[in-house]
Protein backbone atom coordinates (compact mmCIF):
# COMPACT_ATOMS: atom_id res chain seq x y z
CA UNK A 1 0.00 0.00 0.00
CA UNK A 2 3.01 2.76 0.54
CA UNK A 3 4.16 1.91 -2.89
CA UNK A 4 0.83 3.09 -4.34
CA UNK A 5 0.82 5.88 -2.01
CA UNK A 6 4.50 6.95 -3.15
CA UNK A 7 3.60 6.22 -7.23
CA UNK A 8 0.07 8.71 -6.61
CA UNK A 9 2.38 11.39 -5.08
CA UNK A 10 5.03 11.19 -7.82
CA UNK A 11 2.17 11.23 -10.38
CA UNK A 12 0.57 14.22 -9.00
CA UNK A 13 3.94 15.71 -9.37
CA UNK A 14 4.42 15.33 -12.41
CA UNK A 15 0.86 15.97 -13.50
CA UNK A 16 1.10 19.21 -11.84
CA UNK A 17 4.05 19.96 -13.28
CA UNK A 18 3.52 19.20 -16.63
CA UNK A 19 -0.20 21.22 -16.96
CA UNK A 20 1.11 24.02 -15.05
CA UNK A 21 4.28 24.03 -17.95
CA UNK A 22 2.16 23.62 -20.75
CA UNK A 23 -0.38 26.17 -19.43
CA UNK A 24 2.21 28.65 -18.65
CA UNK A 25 3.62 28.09 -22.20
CA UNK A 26 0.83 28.02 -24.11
CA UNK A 27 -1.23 30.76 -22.44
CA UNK A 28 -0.13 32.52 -19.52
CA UNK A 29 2.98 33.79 -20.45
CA UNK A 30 1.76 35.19 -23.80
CA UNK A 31 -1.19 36.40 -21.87
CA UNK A 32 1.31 38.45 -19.04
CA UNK A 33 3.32 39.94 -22.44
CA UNK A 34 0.21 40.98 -23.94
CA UNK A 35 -1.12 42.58 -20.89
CA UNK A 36 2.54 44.92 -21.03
CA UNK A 37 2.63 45.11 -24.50
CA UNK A 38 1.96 47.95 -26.43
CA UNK A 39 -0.68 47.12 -28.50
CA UNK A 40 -4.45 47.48 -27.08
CA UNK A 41 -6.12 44.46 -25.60
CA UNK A 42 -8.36 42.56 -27.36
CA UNK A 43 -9.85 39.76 -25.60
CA UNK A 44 -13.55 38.53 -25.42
CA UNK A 45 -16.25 38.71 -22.50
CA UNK A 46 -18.51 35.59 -22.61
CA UNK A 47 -19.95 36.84 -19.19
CA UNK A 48 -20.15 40.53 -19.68
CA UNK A 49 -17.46 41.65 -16.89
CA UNK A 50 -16.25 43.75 -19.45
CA UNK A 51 -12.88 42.73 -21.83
CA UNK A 52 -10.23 44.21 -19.24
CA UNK A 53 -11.58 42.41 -16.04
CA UNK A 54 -12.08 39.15 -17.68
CA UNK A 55 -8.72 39.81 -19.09
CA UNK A 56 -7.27 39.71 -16.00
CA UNK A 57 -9.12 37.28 -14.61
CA UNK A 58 -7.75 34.94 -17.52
CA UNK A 59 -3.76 36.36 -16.71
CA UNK A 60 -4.66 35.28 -13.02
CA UNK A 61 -5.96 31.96 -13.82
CA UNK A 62 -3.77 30.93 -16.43
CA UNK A 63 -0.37 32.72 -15.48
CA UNK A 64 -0.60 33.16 -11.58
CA UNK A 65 -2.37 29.80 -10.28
CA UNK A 66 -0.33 27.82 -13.20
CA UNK A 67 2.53 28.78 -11.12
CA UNK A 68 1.26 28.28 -7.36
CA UNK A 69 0.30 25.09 -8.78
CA UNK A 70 4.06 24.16 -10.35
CA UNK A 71 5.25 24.76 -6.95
CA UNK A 72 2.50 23.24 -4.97
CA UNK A 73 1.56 26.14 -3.32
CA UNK A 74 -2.34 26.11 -2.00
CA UNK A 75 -3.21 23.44 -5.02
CA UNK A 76 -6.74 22.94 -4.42
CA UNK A 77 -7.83 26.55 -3.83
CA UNK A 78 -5.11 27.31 -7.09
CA UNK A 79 -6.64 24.97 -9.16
CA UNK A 80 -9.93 26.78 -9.27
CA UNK A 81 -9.61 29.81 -10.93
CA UNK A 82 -8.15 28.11 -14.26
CA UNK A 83 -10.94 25.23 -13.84
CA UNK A 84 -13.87 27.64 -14.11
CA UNK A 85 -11.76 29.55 -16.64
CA UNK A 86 -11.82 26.37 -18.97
CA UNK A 87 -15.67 25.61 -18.20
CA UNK A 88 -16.38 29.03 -19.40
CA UNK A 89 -14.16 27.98 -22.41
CA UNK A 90 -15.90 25.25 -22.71
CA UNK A 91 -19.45 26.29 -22.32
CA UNK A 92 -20.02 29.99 -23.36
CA UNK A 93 -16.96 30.66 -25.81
CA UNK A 94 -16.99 27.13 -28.14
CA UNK A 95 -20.05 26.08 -27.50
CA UNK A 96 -21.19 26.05 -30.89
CA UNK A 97 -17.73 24.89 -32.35
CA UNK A 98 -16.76 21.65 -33.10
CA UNK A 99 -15.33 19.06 -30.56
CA UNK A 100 -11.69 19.61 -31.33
CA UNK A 101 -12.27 23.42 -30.17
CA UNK A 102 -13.11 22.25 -26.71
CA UNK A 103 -11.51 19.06 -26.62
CA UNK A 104 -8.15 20.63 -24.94
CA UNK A 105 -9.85 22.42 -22.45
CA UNK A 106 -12.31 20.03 -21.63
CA UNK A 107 -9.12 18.40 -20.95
CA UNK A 108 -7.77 21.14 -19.16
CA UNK A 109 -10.88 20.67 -16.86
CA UNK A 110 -10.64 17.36 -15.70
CA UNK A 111 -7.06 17.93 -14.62
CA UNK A 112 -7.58 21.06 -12.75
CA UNK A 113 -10.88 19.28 -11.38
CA UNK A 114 -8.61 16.06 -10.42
CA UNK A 115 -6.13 18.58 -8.68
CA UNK A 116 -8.81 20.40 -6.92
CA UNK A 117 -9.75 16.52 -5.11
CA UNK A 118 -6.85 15.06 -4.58
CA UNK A 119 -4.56 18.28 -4.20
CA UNK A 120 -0.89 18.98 -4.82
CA UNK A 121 0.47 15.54 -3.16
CA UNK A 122 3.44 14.79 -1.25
CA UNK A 123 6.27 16.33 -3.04
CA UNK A 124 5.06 20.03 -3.31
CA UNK A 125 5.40 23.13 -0.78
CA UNK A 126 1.57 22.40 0.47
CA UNK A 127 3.60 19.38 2.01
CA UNK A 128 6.43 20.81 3.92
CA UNK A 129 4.85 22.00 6.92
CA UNK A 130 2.43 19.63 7.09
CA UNK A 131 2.19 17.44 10.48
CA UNK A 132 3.10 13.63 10.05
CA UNK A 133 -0.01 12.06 9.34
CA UNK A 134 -1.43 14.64 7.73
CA UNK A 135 -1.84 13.55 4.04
């Protein structure tokens, strides 16, 4: 049984890890240069916030949590944000597009949801001042 405790905290290390990477990569960090950059803004507002707001709620999700999540950092309350951000995705941006369009972050989803339940695991900052027996 500690072996399969040891291979789900390694795995939630690397899962963490590796969406936090990609998200960084893919959207976060080109969402933190556009928010500096020059050139004016242009971003949608599925909800009606207003294009700036939800702009910023996007750089938060996708470029701050990605990293409190890399570092395992308050997982579970970081893994929110960028979970409802790819619902909205999902539901009110594609939801007339084709699978493929919401196929990555309906993927997105499940991993942020699967982060949010079983949170950041044993090899992440969450775990260093934890008391033994704590898990």
């Amino acid at each position: 049984m500690n072996q399969i405790k040891h291979y789900s905290n390694v795995w939630l290390l690397v899962l963490r890890v590796l969406v936090s990477g990609l998200m960084l990569i893919g959207h976060g960090i080109p969402k933190f240069q556009k928010l500096f950059g020059p050139d004016e803004i242009r971003f949608g507002d599925p909800l009606g916030f207003g294009i700036m707001p939800t702009f910023l709620l996007a750089v938060f999700a996708e470029g701050i949590c990605s990293i409190l999540i890399l570092i395992g950092w308050k997982v579970r309350w970081a893994a929110v944000p960028p979970l409802i951000t790819m619902l909205v995705v999902v539901i009110f941006v594609h939801r007339n597009d084709p699978f493929g369009k919401i196929e990555l972050p309906l993927l997105y989803s499940l991993i942020y949801a699967t982060l949010f339940v079983f949170g950041s695991g044993k090899y992440a900052l969450d775990h260093v001042n934890r008391r033994p027996g704590r898990e």
